[in-house]
Protein backbone atom coordinates (compact mmCIF):
# COMPACT_ATOMS: atom_id res chain seq x y z
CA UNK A 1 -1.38 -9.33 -29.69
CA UNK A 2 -2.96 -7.82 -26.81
CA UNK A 3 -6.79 -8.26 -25.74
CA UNK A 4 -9.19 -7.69 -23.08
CA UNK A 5 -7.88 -11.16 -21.21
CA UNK A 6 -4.04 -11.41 -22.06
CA UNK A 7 -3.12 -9.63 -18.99
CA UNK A 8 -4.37 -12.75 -17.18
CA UNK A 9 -1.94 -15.01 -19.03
CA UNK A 10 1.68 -14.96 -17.32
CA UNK A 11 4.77 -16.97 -19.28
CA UNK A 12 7.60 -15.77 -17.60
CA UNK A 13 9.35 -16.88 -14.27
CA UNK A 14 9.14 -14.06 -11.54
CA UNK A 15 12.44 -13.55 -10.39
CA UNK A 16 13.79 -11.77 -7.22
CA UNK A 17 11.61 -13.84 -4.82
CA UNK A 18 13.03 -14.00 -1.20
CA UNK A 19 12.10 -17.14 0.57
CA UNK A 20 11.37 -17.90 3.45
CA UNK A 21 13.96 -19.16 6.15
CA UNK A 22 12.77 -22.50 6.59
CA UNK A 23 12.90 -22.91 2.48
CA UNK A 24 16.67 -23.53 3.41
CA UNK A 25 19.02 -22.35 0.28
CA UNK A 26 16.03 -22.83 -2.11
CA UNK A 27 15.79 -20.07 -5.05
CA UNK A 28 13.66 -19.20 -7.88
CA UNK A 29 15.68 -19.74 -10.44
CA UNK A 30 16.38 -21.77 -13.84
CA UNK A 31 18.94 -23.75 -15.25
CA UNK A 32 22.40 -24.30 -14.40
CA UNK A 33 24.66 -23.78 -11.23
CA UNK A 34 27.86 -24.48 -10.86
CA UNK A 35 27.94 -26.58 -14.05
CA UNK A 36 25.45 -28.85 -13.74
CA UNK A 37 21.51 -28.75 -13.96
CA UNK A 38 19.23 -27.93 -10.84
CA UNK A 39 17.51 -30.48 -9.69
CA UNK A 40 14.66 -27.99 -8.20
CA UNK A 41 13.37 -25.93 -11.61
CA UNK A 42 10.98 -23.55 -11.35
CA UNK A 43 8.38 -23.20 -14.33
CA UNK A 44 6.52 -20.60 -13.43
CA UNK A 45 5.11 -18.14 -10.44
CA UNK A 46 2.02 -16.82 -9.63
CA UNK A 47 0.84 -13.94 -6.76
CA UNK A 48 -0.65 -10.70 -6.50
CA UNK A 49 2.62 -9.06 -7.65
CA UNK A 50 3.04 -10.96 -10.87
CA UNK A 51 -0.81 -10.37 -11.60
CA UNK A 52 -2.79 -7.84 -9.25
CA UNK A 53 -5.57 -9.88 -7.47
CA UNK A 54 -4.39 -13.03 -8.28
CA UNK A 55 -3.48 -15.78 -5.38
CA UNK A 56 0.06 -17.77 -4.86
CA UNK A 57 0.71 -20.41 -7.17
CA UNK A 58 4.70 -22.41 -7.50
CA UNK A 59 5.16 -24.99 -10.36
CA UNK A 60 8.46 -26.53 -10.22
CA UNK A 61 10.07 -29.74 -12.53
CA UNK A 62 12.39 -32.00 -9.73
CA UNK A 63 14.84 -34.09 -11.64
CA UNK A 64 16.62 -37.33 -10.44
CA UNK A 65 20.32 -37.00 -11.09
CA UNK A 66 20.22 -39.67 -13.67
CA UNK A 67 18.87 -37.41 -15.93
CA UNK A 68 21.40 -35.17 -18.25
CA UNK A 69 23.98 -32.39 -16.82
CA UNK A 70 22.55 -33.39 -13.17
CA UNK A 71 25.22 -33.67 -10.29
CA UNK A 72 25.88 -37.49 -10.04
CA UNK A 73 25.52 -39.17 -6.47
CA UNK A 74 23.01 -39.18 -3.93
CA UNK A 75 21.34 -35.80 -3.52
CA UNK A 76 20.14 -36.40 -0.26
CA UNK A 77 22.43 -37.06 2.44
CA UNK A 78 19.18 -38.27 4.03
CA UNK A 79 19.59 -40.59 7.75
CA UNK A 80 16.36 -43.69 7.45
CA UNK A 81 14.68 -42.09 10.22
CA UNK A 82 13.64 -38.36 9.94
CA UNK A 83 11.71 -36.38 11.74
CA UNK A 84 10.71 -33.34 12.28
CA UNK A 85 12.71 -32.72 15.33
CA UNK A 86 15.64 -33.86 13.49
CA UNK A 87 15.60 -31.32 10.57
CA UNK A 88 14.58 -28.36 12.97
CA UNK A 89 17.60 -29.38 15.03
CA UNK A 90 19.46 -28.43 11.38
CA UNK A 91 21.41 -32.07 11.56
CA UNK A 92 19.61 -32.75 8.52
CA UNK A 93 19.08 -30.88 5.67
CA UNK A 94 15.58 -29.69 4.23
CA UNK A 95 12.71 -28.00 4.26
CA UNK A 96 11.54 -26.79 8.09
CA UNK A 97 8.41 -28.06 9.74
CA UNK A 98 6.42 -25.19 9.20
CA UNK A 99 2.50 -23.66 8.87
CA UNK A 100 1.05 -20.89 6.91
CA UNK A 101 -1.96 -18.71 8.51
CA UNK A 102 -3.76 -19.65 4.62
CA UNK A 103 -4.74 -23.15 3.24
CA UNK A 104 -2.63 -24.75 1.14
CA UNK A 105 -2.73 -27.42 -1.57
CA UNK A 106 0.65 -29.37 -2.13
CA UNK A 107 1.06 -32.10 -5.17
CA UNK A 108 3.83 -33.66 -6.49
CA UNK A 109 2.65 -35.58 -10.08
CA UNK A 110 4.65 -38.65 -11.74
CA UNK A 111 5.81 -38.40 -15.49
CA UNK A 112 4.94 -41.81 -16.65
CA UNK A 113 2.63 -41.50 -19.52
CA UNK A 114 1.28 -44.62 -19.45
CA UNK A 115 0.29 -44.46 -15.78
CA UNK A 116 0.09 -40.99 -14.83
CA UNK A 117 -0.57 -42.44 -10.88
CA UNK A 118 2.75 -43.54 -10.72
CA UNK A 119 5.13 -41.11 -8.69
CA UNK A 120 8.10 -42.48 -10.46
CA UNK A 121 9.63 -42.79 -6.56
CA UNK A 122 9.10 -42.41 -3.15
CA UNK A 123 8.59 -39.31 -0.86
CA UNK A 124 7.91 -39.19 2.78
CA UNK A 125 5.82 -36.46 3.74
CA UNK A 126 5.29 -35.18 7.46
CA UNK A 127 1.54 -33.67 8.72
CA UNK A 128 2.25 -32.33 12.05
CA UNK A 129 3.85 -35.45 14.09
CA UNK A 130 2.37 -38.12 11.17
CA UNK A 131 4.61 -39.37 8.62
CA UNK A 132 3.14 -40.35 5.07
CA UNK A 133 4.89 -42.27 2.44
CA UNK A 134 3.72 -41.66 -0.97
CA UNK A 135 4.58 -43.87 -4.09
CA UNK A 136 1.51 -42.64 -6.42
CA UNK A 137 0.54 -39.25 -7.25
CA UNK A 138 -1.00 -36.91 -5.04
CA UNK A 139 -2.67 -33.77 -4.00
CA UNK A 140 -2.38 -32.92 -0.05
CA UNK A 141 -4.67 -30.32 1.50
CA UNK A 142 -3.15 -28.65 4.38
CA UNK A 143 -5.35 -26.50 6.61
CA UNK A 144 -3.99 -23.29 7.94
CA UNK A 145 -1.98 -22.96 10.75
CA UNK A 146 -0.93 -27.15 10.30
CA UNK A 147 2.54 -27.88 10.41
CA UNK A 148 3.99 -29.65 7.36
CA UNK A 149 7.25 -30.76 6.57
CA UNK A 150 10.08 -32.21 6.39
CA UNK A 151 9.77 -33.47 2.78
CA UNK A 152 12.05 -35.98 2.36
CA UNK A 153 12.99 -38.21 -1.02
CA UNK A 154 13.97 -41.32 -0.74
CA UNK A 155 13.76 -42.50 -4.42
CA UNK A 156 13.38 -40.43 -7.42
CA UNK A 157 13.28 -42.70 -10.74
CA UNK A 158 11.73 -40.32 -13.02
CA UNK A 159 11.11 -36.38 -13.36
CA UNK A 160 8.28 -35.50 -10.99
CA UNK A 161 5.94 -32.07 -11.14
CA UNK A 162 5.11 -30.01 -8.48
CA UNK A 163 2.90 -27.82 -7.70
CA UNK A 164 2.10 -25.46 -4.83
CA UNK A 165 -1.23 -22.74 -4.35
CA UNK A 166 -2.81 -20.86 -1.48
CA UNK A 167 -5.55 -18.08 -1.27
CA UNK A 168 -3.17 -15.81 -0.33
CA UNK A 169 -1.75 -12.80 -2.13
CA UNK A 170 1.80 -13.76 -1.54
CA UNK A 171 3.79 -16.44 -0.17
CA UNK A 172 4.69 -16.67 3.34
């Protein structure tokens, strides 16, 4: 049925999106590869292309590989220490220090119902030269032009949800 407002509603994935280099391999996709179940799944995507005047928006599902059809083993070849320096030097594998020229708001949430603060692991996440480890959920603001990243997991227990937005048009 279509009204004055469905246009604003948006249930499919966008597909096509190029990422940025510092995303490493990361696409925008669903599913399977290779077999076995992603363990990055996008939900859905929102920007000024999928809706005109609308800002970006990312919603992914991460799942720990003890969770069905998921590649068994550690996903992260991870070292203890990381930094920065390390993953821009490409001897580790992940997400770039980077910044955006646009604020952004990054959140991972845990799954547990019956504590919804609960991450279900650990992540360490990197603000400029400061290192954070998180256990519960959380909501970062980043200001523009901050450098962010590495993201790093060192324990998933649970499926976690993530979620991504900036007053931008598009994603850069």
């Amino acid at each position: 049925m279509t009204s004055k407002y469905s246009k604003y509603i948006t249930t499919e994935l966008k597909r096509g999106i190029v990422m940025p280099g510092y995303k490493g391999d990361q696409q925008i996709v669903q599913g399977y590869r290779d077999g076995y179940r992603l363990g990055l799944e996008h939900v859905i995507w929102m920007d000024n292309e999928v809706l005109p005047g609308a800002f970006y928006g990312e919603y992914t599902w991460q799942w720990p590989n003890t969770m069905k059809d998921q590649r068994q083993g550690p996903r992260w070849n991870v070292p203890e220490l990381v930094t920065p320096e390390l993953v821009k030097s490409g001897k580790v594998p992940g997400i770039m220090p980077h910044s955006h020229p646009f604020v952004e708001i990054f959140t991972y949430f845990g799954t547990n119902v019956d504590d919804p603060s609960e991450l279900g692991g650990e992540i360490e996440f990197w603000l400029e030269n400061e290192k954070f480890t998180l256990t519960k959920s959380f909501m970062i603001y980043i200001p523009a032009g901050v450098e962010h990243c590495p993201l790093v997991f060192r324990r998933m227990d649970a499926p976690m949800f993530h979620m991504t937005l900036g007053p931008i048009d598009k994603y850069v």
